[in-house]
Every structure is written in structure tokens, then in C-alpha cells.
PDB file of N, CA and C in Angstrom:
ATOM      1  N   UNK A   1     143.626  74.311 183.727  1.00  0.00           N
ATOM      2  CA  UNK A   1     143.581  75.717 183.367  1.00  0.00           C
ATOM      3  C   UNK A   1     142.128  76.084 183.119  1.00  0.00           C
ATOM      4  N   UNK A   2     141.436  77.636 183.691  1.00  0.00           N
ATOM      5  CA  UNK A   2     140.307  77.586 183.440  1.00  0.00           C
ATOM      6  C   UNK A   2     140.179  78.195 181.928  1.00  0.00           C
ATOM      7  N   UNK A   3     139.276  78.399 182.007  1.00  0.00           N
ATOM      8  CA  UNK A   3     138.550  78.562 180.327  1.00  0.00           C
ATOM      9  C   UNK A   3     138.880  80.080 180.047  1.00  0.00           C
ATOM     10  N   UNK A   4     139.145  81.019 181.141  1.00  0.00           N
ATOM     11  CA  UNK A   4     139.547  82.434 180.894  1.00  0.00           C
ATOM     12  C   UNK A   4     140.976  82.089 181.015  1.00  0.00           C
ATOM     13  N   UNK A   5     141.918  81.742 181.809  1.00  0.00           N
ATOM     14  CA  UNK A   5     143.172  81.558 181.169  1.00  0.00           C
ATOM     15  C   UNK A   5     143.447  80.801 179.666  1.00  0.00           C
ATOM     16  N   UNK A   6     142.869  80.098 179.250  1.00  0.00           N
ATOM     17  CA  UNK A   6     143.240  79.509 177.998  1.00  0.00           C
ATOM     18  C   UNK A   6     142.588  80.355 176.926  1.00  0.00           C
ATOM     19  N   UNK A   7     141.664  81.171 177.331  1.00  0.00           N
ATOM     20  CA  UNK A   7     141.300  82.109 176.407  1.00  0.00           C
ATOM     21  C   UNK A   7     142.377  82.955 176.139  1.00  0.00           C
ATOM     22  N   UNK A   8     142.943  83.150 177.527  1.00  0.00           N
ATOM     23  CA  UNK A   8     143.737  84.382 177.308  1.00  0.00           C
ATOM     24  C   UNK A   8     145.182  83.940 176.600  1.00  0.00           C
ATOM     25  N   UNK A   9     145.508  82.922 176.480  1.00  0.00           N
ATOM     26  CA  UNK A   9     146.716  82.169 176.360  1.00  0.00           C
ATOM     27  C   UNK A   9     146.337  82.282 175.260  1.00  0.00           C
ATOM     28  N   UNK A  10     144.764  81.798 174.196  1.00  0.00           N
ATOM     29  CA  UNK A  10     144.966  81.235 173.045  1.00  0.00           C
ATOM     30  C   UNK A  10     145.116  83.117 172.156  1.00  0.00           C
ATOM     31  N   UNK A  11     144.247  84.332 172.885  1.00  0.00           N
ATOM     32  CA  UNK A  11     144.490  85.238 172.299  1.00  0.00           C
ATOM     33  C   UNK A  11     146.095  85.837 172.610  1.00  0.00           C
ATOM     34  N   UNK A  12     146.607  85.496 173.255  1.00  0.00           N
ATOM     35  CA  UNK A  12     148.022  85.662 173.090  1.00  0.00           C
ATOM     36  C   UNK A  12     148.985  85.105 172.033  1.00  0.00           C
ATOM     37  N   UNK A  13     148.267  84.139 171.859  1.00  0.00           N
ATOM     38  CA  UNK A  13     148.886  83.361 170.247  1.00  0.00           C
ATOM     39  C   UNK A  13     148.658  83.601 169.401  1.00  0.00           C
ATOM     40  N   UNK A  14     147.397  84.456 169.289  1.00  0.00           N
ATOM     41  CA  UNK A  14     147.021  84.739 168.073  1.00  0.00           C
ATOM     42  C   UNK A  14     148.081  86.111 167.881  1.00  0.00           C
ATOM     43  N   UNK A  15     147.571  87.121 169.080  1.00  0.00           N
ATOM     44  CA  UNK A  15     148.444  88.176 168.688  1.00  0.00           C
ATOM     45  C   UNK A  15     149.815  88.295 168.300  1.00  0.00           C
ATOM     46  N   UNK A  16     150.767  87.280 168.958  1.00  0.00           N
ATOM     47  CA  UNK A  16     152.047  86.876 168.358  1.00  0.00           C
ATOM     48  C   UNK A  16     152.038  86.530 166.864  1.00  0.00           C
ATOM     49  N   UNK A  17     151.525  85.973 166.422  1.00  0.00           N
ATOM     50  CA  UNK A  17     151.179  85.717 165.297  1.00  0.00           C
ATOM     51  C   UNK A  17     151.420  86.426 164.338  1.00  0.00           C
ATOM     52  N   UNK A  18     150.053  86.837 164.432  1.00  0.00           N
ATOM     53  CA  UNK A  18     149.710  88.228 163.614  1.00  0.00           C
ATOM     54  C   UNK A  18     150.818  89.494 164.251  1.00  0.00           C
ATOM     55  N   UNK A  19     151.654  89.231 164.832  1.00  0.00           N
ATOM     56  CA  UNK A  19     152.680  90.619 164.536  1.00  0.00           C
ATOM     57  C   UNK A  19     153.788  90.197 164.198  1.00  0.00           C
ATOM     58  N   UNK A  20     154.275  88.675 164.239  1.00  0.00           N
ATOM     59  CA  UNK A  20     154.695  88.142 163.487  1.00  0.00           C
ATOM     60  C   UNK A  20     155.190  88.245 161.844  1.00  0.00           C
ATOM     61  N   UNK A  21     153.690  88.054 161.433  1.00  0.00           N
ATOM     62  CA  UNK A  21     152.948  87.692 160.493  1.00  0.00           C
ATOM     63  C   UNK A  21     153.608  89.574 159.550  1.00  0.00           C
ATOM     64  N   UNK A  22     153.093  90.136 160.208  1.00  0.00           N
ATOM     65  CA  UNK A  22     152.498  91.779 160.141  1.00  0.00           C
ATOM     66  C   UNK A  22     154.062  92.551 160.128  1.00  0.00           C
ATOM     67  N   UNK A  23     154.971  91.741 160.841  1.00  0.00           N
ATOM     68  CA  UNK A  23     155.976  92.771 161.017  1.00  0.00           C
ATOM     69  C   UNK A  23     156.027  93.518 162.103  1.00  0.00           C
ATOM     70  N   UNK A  24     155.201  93.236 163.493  1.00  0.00           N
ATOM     71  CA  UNK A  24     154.858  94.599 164.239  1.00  0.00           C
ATOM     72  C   UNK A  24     155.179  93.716 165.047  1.00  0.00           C
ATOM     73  N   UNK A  25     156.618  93.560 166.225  1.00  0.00           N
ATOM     74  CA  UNK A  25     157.327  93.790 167.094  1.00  0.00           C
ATOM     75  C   UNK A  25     156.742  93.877 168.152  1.00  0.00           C
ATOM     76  N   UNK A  26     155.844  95.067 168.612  1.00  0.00           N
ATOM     77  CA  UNK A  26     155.393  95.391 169.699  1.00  0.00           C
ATOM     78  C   UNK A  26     153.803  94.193 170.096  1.00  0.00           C
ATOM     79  N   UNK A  27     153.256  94.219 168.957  1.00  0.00           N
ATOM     80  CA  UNK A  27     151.820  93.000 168.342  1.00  0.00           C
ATOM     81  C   UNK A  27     152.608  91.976 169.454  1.00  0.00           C
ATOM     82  N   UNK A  28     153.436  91.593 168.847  1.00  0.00           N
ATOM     83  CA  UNK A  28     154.229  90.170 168.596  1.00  0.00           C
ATOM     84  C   UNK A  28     154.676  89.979 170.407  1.00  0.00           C
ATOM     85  N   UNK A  29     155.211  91.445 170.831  1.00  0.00           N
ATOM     86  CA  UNK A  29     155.733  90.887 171.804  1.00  0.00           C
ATOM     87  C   UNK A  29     154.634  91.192 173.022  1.00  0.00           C
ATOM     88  N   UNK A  30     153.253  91.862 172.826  1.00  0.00           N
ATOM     89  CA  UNK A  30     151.902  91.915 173.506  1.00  0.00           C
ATOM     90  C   UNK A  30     151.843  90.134 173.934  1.00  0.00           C
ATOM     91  N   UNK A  31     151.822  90.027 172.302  1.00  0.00           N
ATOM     92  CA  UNK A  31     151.145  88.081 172.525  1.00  0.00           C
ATOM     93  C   UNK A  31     151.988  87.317 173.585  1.00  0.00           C
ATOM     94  N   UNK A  32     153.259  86.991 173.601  1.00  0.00           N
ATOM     95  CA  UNK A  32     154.023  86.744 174.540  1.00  0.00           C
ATOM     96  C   UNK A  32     153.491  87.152 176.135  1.00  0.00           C
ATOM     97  N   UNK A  33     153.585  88.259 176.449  1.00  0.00           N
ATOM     98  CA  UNK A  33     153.147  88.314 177.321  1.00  0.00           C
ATOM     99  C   UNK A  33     152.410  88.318 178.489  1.00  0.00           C
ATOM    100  N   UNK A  34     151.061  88.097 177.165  1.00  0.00           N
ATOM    101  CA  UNK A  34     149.661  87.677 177.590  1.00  0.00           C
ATOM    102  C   UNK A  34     149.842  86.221 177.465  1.00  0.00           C
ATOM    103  N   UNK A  35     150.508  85.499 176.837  1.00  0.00           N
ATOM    104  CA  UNK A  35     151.038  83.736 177.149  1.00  0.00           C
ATOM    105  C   UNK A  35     151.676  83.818 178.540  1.00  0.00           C
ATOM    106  N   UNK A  36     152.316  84.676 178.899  1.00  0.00           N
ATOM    107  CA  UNK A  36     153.077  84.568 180.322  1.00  0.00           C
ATOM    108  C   UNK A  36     151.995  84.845 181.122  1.00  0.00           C
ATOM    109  N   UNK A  37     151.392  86.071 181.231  1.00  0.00           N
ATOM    110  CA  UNK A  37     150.287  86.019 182.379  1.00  0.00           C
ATOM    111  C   UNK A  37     149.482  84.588 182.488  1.00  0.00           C
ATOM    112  N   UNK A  38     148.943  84.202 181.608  1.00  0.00           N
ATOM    113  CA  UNK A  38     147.904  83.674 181.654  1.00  0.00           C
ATOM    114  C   UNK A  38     148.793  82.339 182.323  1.00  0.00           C
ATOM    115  N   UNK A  39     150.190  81.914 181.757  1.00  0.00           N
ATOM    116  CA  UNK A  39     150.707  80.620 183.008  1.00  0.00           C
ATOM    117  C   UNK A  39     151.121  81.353 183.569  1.00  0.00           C
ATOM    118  N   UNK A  40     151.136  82.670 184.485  1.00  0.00           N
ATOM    119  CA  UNK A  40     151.676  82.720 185.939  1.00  0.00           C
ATOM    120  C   UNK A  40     150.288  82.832 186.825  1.00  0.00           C
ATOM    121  N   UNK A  41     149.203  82.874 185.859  1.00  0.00           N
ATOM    122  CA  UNK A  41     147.643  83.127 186.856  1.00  0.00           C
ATOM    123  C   UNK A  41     147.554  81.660 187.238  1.00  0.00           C
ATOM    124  N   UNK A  42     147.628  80.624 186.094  1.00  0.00           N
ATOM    125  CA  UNK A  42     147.820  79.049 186.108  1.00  0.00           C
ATOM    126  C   UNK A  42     148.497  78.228 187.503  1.00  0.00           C
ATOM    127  N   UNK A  43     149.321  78.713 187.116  1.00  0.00           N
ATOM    128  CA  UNK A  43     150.446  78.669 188.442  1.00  0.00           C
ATOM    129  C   UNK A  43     150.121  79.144 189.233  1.00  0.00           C
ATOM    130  N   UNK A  44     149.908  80.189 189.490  1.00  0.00           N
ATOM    131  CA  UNK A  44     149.375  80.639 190.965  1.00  0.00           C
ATOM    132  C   UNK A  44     148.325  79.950 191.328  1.00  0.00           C
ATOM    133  N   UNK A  45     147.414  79.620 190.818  1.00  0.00           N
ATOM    134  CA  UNK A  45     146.280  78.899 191.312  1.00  0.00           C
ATOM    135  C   UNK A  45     146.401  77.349 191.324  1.00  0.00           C
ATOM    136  N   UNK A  46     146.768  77.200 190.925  1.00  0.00           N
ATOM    137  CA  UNK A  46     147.567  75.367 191.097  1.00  0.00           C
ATOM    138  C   UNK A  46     148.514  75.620 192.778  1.00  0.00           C
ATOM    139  N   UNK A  47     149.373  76.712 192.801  1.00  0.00           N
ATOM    140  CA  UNK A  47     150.089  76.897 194.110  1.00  0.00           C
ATOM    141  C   UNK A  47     148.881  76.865 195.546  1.00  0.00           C
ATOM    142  N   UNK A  48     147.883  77.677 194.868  1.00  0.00           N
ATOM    143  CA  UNK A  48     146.830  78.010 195.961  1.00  0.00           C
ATOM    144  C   UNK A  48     146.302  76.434 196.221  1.00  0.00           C
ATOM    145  N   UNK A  49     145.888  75.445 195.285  1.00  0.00           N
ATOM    146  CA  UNK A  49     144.892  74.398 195.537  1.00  0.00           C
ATOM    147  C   UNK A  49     145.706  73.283 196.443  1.00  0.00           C
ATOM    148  N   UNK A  50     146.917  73.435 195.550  1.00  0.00           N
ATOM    149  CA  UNK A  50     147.779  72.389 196.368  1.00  0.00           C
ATOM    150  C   UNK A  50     148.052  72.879 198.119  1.00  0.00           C
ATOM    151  N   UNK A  51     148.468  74.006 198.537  1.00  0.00           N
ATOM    152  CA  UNK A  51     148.230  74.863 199.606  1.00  0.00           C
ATOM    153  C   UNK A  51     146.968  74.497 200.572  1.00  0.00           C
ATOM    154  N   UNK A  52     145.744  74.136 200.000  1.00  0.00           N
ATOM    155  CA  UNK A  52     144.358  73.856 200.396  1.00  0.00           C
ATOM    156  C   UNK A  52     144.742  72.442 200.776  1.00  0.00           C
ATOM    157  N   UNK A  53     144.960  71.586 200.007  1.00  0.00           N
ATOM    158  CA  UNK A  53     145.104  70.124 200.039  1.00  0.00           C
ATOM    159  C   UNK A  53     146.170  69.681 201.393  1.00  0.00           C
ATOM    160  N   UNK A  54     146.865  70.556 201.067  1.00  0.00           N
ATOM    161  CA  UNK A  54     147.875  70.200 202.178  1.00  0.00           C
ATOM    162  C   UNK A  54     147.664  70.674 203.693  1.00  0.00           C
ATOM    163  N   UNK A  55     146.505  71.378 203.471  1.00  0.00           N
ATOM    164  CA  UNK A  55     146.202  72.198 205.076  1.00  0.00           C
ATOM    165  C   UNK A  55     145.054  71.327 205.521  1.00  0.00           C
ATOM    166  N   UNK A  56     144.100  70.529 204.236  1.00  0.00           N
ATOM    167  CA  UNK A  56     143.116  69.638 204.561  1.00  0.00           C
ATOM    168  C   UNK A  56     143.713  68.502 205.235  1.00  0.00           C
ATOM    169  N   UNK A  57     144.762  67.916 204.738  1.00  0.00           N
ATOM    170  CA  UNK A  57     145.899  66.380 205.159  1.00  0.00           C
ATOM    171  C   UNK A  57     145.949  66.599 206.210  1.00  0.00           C
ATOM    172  N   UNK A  58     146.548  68.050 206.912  1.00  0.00           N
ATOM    173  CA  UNK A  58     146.907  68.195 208.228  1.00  0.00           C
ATOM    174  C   UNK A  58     145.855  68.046 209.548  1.00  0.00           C
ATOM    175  N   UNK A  59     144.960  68.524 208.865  1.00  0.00           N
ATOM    176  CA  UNK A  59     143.648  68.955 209.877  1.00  0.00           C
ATOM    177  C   UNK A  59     142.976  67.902 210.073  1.00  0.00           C
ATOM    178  N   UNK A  60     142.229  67.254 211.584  1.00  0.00           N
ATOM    179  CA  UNK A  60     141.123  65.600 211.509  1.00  0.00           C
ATOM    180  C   UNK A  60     140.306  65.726 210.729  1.00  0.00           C
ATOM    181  N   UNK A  61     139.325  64.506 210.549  1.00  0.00           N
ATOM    182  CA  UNK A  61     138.715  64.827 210.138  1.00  0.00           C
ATOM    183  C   UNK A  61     137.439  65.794 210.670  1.00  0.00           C
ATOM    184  N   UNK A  62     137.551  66.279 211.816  1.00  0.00           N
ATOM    185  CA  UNK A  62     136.242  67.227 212.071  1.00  0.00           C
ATOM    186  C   UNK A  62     136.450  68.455 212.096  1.00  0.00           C
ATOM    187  N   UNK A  63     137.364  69.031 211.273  1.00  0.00           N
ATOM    188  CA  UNK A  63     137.899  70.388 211.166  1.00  0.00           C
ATOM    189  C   UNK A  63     139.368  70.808 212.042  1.00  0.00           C
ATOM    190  N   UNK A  64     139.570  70.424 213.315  1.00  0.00           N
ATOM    191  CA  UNK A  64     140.490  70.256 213.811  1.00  0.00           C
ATOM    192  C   UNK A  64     141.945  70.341 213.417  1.00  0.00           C
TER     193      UNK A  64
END
């Protein structure tokens, strides 16, 4: 995971938290969601590398 998804993951935890914490529902369910983006950006880019890897296997080695 890069360092802007886990940023974004860790401020998603916080905000759950704190609306949690706070009583505020909407806080609470922001944080969640920004935990979901940040593993579906994860995921998507893990889909993309593996995608790369597998088109490299196929191809000779001189580009081919």
C-alpha cells in the first residue's frame, strides 16, 4: 500500500473514531468510507501490477 493510501486509511480511522467518540453518525460513517476507498485504490492497483506481470511472463524476452 502506498503511503497516500495508508494515509488515507489511517485518516479514515481517525474520523470514525472521533464520530464515534462524538456521537456524529455521519463523522463516523465519512471514516468508513474513506477506509473503503483507500482498499479499493489498493486493490485496484495490486489488480493493475499483477496484470503487468502476467503480460511480461507472456512476452520473450526481447519484447515480443
Amino acid at each position: 500500500m502506498s503511503d497516500d493510501k495508508a494515509m488515507d486509511k489511517i485518516k479514515g480511522k481517525a474520523k470514525e473514531a472521533a464520530g464515534k467518540i462524538t456521537g456524529d453518525r455521519r463523522k463516523e460513517s465519512e471514516g468508513k468510507t474513506d477506509q473503503a476507498k483507500a482498499k479499493a485504490e489498493g486493490t485496484l492497483g495490486d489488480a493493475g501490477e499483477r496484470a503487468k506481470g502476467m503480460k511480461d511472463s507472456l512476452t520473450d524476452d526481447d519484447g515480443r
